[in-house]
Protein backbone atom coordinates (compact mmCIF):
# COMPACT_ATOMS: atom_id res chain seq x y z
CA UNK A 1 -29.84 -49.47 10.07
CA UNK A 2 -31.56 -51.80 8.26
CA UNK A 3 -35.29 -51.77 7.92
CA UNK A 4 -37.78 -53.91 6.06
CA UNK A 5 -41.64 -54.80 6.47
CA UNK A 6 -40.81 -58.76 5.80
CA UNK A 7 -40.10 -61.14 8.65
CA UNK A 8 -36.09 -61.10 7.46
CA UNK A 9 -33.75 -60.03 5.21
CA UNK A 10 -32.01 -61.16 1.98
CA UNK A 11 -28.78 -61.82 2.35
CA UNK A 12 -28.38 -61.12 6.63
CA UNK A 13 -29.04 -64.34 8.78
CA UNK A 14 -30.92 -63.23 12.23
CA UNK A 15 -28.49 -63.91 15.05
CA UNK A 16 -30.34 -62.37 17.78
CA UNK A 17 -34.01 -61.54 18.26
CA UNK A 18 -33.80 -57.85 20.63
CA UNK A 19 -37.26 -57.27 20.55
CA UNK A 20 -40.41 -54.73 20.18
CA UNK A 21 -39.17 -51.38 19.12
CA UNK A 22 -41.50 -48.38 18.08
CA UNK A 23 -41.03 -44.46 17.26
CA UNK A 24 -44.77 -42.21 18.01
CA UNK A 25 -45.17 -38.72 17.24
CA UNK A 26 -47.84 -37.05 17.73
CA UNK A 27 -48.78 -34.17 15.64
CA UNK A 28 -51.28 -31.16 14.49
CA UNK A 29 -51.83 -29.07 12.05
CA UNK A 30 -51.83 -25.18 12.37
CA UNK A 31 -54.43 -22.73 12.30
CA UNK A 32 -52.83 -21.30 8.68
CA UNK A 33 -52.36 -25.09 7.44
CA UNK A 34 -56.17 -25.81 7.72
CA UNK A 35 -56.85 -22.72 6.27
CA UNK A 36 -54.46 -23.61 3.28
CA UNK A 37 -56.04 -27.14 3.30
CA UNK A 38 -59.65 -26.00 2.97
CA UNK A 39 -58.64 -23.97 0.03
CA UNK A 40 -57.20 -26.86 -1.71
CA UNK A 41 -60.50 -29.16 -0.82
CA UNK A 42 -62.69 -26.80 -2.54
CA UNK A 43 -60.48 -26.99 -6.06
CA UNK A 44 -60.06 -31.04 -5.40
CA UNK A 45 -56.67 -32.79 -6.10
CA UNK A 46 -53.97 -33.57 -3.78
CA UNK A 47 -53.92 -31.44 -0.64
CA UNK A 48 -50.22 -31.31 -0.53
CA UNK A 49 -51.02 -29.46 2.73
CA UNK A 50 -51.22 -32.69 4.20
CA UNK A 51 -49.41 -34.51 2.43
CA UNK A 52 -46.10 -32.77 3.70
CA UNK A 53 -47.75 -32.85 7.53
CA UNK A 54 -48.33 -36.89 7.41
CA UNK A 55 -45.18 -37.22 5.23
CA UNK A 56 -42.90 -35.67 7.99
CA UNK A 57 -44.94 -37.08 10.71
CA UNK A 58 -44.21 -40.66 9.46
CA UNK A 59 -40.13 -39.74 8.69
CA UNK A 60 -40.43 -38.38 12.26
CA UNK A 61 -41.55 -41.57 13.70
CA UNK A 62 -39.10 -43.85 11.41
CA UNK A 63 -36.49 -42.13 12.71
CA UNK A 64 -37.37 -42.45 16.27
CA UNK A 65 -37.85 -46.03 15.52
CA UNK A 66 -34.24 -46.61 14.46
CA UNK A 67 -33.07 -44.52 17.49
CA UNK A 68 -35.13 -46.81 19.66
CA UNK A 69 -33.99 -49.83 17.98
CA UNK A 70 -30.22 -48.95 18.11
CA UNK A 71 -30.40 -47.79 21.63
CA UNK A 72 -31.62 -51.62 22.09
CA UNK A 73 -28.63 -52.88 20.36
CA UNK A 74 -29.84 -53.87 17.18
CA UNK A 75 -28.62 -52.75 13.56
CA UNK A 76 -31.84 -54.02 11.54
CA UNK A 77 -35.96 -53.71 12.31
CA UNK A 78 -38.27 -56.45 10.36
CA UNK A 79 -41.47 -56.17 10.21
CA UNK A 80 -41.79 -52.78 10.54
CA UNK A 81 -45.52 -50.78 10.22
CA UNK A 82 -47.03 -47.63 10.25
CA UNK A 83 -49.95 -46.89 12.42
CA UNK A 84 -51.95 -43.45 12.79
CA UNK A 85 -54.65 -42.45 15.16
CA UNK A 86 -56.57 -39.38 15.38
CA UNK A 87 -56.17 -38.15 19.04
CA UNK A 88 -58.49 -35.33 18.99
CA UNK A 89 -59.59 -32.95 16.34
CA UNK A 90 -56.60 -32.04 14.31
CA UNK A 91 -53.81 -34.04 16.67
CA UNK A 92 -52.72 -36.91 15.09
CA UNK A 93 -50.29 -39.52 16.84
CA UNK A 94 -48.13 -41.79 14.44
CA UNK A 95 -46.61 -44.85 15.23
CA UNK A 96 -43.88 -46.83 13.66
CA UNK A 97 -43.18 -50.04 14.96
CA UNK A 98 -41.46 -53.46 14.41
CA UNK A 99 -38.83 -55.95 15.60
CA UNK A 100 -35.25 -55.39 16.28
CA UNK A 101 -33.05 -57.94 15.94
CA UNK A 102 -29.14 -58.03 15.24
CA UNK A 103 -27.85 -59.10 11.55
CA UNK A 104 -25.02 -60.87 9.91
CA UNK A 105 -24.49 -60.99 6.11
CA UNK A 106 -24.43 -64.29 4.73
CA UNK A 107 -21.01 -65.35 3.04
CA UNK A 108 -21.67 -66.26 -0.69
């Protein structure tokens, strides 16, 4: 599956246009994990904490994205974005989202 945030793809002409395709999860973080986080806060830095929770929340969605968009029929997504919302306290939902569309390659 192809997958780009342009409007089309180098090389691949757009022979079909499928259509809206997205991927949400919807996450929070533990009891433990805050704990760990607020440690890290108070020393400054990365909180790698949650780093790893919005990094796997975001691969999570991506790959329900692809899922979605071959399930559609298509073997590329353009214009694909990230979105995040904060639920509630400490339940985050995160969207991918873009447009599937069927590729060829161009000849050259």
């Amino acid at each position: 599956m192809l997958v780009a945030t342009t409007n089309d793809l180098a090389g691949y002409r757009i022979v079909e246009y499928i259509g809206l395709v997205r991927g949400i999860t919807v996450r929070s973080r533990s009891v433990i994990g805050n704990i760990g986080g607020g440690i890290q806060a108070i020393f400054g830095g990365n909180l790698s904490i949650y780093t790893n929770l919005a990094e796997t929340a975001r691969k999570e969605a991506l790959g329900l994205l692809e899922q979605h968009a071959r399930e559609a029929g298509a073997n590329a997504i353009i214009a694909m974005r990230y979105d995040a919302n904060e639920i509630m306290e400490g339940i985050t939902e995160v969207l991918a989202y873009g447009t599937a569309v069927k590729v060829e390659k161009i000849a050259g």
